[in-house]
Protein backbone atom coordinates (compact mmCIF):
# COMPACT_ATOMS: atom_id res chain seq x y z
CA UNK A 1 52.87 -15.08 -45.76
CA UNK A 2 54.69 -16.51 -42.93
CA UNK A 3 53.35 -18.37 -40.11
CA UNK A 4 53.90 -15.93 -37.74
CA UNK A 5 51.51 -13.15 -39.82
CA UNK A 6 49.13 -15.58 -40.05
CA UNK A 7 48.77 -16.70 -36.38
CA UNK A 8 48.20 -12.32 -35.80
CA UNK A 9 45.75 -12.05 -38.46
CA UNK A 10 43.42 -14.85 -36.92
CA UNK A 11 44.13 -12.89 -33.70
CA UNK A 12 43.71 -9.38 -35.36
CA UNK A 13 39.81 -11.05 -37.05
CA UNK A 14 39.40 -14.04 -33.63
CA UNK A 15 35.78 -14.14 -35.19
CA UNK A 16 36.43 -14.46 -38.58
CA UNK A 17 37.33 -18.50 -39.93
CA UNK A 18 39.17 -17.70 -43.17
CA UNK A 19 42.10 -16.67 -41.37
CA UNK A 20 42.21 -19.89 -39.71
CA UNK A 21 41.61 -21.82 -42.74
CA UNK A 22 44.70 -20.22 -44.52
CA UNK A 23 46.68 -20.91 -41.15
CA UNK A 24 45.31 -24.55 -41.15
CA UNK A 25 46.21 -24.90 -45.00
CA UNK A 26 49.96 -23.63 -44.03
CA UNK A 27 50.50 -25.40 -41.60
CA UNK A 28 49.59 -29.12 -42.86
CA UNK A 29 51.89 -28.10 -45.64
CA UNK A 30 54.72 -27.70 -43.12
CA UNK A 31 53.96 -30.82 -41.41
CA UNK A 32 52.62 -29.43 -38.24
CA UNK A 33 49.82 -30.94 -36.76
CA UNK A 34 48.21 -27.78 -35.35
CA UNK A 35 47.23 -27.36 -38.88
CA UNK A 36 45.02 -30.55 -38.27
CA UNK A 37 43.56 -29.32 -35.00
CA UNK A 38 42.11 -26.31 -36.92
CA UNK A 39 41.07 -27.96 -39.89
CA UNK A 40 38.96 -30.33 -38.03
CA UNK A 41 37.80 -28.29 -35.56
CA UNK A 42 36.60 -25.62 -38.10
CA UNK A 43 34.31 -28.61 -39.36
CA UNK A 44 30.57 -27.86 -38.94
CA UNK A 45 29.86 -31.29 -37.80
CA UNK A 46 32.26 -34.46 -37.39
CA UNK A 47 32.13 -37.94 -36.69
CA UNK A 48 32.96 -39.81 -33.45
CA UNK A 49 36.34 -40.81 -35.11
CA UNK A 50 37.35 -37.27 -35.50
CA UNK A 51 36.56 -35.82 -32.10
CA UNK A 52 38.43 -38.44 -30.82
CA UNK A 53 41.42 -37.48 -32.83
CA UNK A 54 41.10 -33.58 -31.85
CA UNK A 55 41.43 -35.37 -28.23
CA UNK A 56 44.48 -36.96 -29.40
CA UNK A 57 45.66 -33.88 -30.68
CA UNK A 58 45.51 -32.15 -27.33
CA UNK A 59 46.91 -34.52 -25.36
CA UNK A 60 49.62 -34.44 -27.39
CA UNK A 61 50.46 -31.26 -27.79
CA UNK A 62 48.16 -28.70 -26.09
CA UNK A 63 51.08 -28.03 -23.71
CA UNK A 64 52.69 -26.84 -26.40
CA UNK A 65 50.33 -24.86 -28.05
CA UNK A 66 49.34 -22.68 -25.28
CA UNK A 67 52.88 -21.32 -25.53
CA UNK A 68 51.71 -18.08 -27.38
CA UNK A 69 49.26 -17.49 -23.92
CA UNK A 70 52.68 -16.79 -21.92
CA UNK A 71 51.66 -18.97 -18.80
CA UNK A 72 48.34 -16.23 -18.71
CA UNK A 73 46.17 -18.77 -18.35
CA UNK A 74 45.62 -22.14 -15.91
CA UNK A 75 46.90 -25.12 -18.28
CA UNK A 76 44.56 -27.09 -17.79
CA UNK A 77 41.23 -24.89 -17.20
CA UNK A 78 41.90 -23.98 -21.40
CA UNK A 79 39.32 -25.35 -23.63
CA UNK A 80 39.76 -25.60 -27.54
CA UNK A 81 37.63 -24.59 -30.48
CA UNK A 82 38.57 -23.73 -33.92
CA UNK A 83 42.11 -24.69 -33.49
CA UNK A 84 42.29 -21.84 -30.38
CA UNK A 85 42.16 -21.71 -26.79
CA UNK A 86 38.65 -20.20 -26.64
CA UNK A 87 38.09 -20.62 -22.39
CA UNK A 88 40.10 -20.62 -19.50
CA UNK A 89 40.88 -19.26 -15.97
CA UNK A 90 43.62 -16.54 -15.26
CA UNK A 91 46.49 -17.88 -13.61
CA UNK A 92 47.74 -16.37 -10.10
CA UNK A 93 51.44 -15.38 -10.24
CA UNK A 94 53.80 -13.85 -8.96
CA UNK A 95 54.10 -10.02 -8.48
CA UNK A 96 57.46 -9.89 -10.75
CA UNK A 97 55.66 -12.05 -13.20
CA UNK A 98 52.01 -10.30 -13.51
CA UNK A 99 53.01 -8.21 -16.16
CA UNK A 100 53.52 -10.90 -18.70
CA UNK A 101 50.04 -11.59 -18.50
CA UNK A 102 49.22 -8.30 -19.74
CA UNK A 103 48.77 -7.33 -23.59
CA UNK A 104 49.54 -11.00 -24.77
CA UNK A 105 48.00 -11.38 -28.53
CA UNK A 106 46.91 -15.05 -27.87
CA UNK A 107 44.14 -14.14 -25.71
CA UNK A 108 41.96 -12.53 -28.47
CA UNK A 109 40.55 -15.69 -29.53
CA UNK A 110 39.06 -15.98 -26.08
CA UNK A 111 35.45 -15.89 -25.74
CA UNK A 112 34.81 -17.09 -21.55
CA UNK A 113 37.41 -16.08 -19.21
CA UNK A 114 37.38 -16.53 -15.12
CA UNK A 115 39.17 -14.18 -13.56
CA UNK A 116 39.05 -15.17 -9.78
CA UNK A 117 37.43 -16.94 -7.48
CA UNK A 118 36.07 -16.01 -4.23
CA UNK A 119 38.71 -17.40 -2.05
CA UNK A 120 41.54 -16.16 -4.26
CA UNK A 121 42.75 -12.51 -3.88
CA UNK A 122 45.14 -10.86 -6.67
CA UNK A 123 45.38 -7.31 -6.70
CA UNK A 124 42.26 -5.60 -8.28
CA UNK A 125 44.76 -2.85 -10.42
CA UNK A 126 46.45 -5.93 -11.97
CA UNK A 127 43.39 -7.62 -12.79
CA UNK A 128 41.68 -3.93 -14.80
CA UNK A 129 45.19 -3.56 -16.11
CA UNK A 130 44.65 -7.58 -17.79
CA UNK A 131 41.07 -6.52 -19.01
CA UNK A 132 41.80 -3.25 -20.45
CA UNK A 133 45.32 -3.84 -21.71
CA UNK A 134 44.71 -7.11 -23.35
CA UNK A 135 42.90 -7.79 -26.24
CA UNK A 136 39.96 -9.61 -24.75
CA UNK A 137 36.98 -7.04 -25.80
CA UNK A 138 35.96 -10.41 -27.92
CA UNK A 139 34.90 -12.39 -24.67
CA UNK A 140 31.14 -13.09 -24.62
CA UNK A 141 31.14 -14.87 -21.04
CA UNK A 142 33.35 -12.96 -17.74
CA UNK A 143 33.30 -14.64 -14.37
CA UNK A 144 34.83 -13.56 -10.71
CA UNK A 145 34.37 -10.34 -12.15
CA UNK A 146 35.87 -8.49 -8.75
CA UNK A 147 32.93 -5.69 -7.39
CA UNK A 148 35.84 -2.49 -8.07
CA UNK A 149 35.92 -3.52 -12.06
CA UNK A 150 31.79 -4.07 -12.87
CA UNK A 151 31.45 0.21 -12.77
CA UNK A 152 35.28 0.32 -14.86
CA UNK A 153 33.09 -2.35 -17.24
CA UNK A 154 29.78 -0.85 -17.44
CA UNK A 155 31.43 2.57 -18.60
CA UNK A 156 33.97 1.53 -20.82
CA UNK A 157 34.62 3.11 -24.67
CA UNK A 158 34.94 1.11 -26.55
CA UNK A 159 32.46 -1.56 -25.33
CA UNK A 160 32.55 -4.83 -24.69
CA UNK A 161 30.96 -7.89 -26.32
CA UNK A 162 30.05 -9.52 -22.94
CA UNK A 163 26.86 -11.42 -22.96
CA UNK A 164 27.17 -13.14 -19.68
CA UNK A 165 29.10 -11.39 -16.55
CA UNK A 166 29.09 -13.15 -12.99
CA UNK A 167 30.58 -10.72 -10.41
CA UNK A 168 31.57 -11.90 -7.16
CA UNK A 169 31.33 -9.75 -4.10
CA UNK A 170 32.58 -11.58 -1.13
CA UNK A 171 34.01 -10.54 2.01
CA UNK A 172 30.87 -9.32 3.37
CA UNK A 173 28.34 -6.53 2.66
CA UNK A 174 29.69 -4.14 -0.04
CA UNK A 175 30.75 -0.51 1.64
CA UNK A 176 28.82 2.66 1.97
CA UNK A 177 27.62 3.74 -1.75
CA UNK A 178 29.17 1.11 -3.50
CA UNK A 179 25.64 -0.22 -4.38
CA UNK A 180 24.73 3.16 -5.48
CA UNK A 181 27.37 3.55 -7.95
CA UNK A 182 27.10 0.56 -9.43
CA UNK A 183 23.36 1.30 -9.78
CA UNK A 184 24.23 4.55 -11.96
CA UNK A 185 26.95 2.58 -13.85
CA UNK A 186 23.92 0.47 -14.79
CA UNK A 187 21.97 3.78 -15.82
CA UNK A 188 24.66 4.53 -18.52
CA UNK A 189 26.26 0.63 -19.48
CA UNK A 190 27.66 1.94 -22.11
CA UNK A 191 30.51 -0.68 -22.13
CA UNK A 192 28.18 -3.60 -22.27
CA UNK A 193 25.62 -3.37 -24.22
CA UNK A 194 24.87 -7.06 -25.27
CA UNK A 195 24.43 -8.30 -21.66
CA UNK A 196 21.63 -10.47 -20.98
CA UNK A 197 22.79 -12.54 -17.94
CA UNK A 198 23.99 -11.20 -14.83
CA UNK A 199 25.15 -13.04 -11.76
CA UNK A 200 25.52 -10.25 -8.68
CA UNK A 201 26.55 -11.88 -5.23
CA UNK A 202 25.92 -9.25 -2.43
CA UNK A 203 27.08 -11.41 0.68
CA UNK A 204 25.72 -10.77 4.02
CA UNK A 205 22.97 -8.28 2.76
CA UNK A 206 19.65 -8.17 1.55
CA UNK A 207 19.19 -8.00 -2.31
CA UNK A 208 15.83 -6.16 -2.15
CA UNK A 209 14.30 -4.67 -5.95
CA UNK A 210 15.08 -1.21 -4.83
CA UNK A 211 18.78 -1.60 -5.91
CA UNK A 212 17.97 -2.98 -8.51
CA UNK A 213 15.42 -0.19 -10.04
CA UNK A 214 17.96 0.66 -12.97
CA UNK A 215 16.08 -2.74 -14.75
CA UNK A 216 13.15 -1.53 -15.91
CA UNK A 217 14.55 2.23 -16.09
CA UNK A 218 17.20 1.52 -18.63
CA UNK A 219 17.69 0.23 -21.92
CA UNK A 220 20.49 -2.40 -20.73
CA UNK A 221 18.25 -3.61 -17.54
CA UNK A 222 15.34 -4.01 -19.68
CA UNK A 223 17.30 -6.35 -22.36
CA UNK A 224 18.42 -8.40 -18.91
CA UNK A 225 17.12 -12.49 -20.12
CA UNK A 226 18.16 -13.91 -16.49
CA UNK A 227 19.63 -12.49 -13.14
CA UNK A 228 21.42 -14.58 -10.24
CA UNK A 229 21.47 -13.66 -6.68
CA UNK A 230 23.56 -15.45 -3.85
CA UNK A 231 20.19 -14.18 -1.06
CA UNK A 232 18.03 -16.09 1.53
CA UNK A 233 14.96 -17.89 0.06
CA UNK A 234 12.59 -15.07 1.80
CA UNK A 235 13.98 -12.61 -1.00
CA UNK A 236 11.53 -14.73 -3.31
CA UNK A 237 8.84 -12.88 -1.26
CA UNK A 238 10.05 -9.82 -1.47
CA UNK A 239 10.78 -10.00 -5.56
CA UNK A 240 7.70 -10.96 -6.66
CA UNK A 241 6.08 -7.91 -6.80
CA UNK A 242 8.54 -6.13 -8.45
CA UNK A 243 8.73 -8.08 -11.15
CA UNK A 244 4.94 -8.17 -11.65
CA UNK A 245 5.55 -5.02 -11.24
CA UNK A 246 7.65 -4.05 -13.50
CA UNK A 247 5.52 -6.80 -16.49
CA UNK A 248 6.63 -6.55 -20.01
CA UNK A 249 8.63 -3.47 -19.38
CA UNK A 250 11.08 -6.18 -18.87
CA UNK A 251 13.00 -9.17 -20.87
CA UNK A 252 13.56 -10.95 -17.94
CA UNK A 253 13.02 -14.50 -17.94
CA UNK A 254 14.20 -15.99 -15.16
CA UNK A 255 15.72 -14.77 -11.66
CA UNK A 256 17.87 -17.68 -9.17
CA UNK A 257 17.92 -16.96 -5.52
CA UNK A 258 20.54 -19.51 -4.96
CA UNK A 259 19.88 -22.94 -5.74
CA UNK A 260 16.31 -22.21 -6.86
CA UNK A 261 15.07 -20.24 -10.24
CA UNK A 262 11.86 -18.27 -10.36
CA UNK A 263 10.58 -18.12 -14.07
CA UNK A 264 8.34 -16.46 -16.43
CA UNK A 265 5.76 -18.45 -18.05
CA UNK A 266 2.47 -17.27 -20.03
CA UNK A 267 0.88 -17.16 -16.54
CA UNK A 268 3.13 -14.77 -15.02
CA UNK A 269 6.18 -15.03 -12.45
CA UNK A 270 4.56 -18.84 -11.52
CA UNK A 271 7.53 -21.39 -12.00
CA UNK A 272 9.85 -22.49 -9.02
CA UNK A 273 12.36 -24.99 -9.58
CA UNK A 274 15.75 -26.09 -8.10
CA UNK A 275 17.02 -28.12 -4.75
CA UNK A 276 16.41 -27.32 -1.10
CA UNK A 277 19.23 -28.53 -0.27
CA UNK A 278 18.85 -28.47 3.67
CA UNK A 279 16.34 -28.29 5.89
CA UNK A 280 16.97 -25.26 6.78
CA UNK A 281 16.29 -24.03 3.77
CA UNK A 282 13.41 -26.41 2.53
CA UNK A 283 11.77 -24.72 5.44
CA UNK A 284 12.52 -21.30 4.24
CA UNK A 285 11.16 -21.71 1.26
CA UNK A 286 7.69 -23.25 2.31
CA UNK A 287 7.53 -19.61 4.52
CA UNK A 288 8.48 -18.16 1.08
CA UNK A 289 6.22 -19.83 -0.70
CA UNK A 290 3.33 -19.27 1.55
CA UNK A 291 3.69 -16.04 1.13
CA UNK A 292 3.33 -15.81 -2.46
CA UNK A 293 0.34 -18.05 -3.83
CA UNK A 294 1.44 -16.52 -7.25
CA UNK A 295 3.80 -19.05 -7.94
CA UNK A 296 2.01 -22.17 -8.67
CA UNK A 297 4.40 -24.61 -10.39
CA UNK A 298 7.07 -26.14 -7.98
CA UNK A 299 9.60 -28.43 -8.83
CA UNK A 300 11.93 -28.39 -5.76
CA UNK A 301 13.60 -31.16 -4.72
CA UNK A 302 13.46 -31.62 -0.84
CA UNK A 303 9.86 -29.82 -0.73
């Protein structure tokens, strides 16, 4: 087999390591030190001596070896395991040169992927043309999710693997029903059923439980391990009732409001930790806190 079929079957079977292994064999049989990369890498454990020579390895020739990724990615946001890109952050181009980021065969072995971040703004259709045209239904971890793809996510067929999504909705508060639909996108979530940590930023509005009711209504909110707000610290009031609420109906272990996290413990929603940060906010949080006794455990710095 040449090397070319080999590289597509380890992208054809990204989770599988015998493909690799035949790869790595070929390749240190042709003299070409990728073959190293992957036979070292596939190593369960390895000693100092050998991580530093996978470092070598990259420095050396990384630059090289994203090649096959077609300039898709940022060069140097790409992060290796098992002799494969495995991370990175979409790269911004040009309008005439978008469409070779589409459909490119390297990016199977891709497991986290950023795909914007709030200040940047490429064009939403070229972004769900990336996801759904590319073979990336192997990621596990999706950031700067933009707030028109979550609902294109949630209901896709076939689904996703996606453990971890962070969606970003900046710009202000999201527009009439938008909040709505996403909520019955989250009643079907057909396209991601393994998710168990979700990052929603709703800028510029209030985050109250009621939007949020699809949690402990639905099989994919009730499998939810931790959820991440960008909200005031007097949300903290407002949530802890709901999830009291709401009890073992849910699998929800932890909720951040910011730069503090509210967790479960066997006493109930009673563990605050994090930063103040400011002032501003230390003194927000004391009005939060006074209003719910329930949390009894505090370990905020700038309290």
């Amino acid at each position: 087999m040449d090397h070319d079929a080999l590289f597509e079957a380890v992208y054809t079977r990204p989770d599988d390591d015998a493909p690799r292994a035949r790869l790595a064999a070929a390749l240190r049989s042709a003299g070409d030190p990728r073959g190293e990369l992957i036979e070292l890498q596939l190593r369960e454990s390895r000693t100092s001596a050998e991580n530093e020579r996978i470092r070598a390895l990259l420095r050396a020739h990384a630059a090289a070896w994203i090649a096959p990724l077609g300039g898709a990615l940022v060069a140097r946001s790409v992060a290796w395991d098992r002799g494969f890109p495995v991370a990175g952050t979409l790269a911004s181009r040009k309008p005439k040169e978008r469409d070779r980021s589409i459909g490119v065969s390297a990016l199977a072995t891709l497991r986290r992927l950023e795909l914007s971040k709030a200040e940047t703004a490429p064009p939403v259709d070229w972004l769900r043309r990336v996801l759904f045209e590319s073979p990336l239904r192997g990621l596990r971890d999706l950031r700067g999710v933009w707030r028109e793809l979550l609902p294109d996510l949630l209901r896709s067929d076939p689904p996703w693997a996606l453990e971890r999504v962070e969606c970003l909705y900046w710009g202000g508060a999201p527009r009439p029903g938008e909040r709505e639909a996403i909520a019955a996108a989250f009643a079907t979530c057909s396209g991601l059923p393994h998710l168990r940590e979700l990052a929603l930023t709703f800028q510029a509005i209030g985050n109250d439980p009621p939007l949020y009711g699809w949690i402990p209504e639905t099989a994919s909110g009730r499998a939810l391990r931790s959820l991440s707000m960008t909200v005031s610290a007097d949300h903290i009031a407002r949530w802890h009732p709901a999830l009291v609420e709401w009890g073992d109906a849910i699998d929800l272990e932890r909720v951040t409001f910011g730069p503090v996290e509210l967790r479960r413990t066997e006493d109930g929603w009673s563990r605050l930790r994090g930063a103040a940060g400011t002032e501003h906010l230390a003194r927000d949080l004391r009005a939060a806190l006074g209003a719910t006794p329930a949390i009894t455990e505090i370990d905020v710095d700038g309290l």
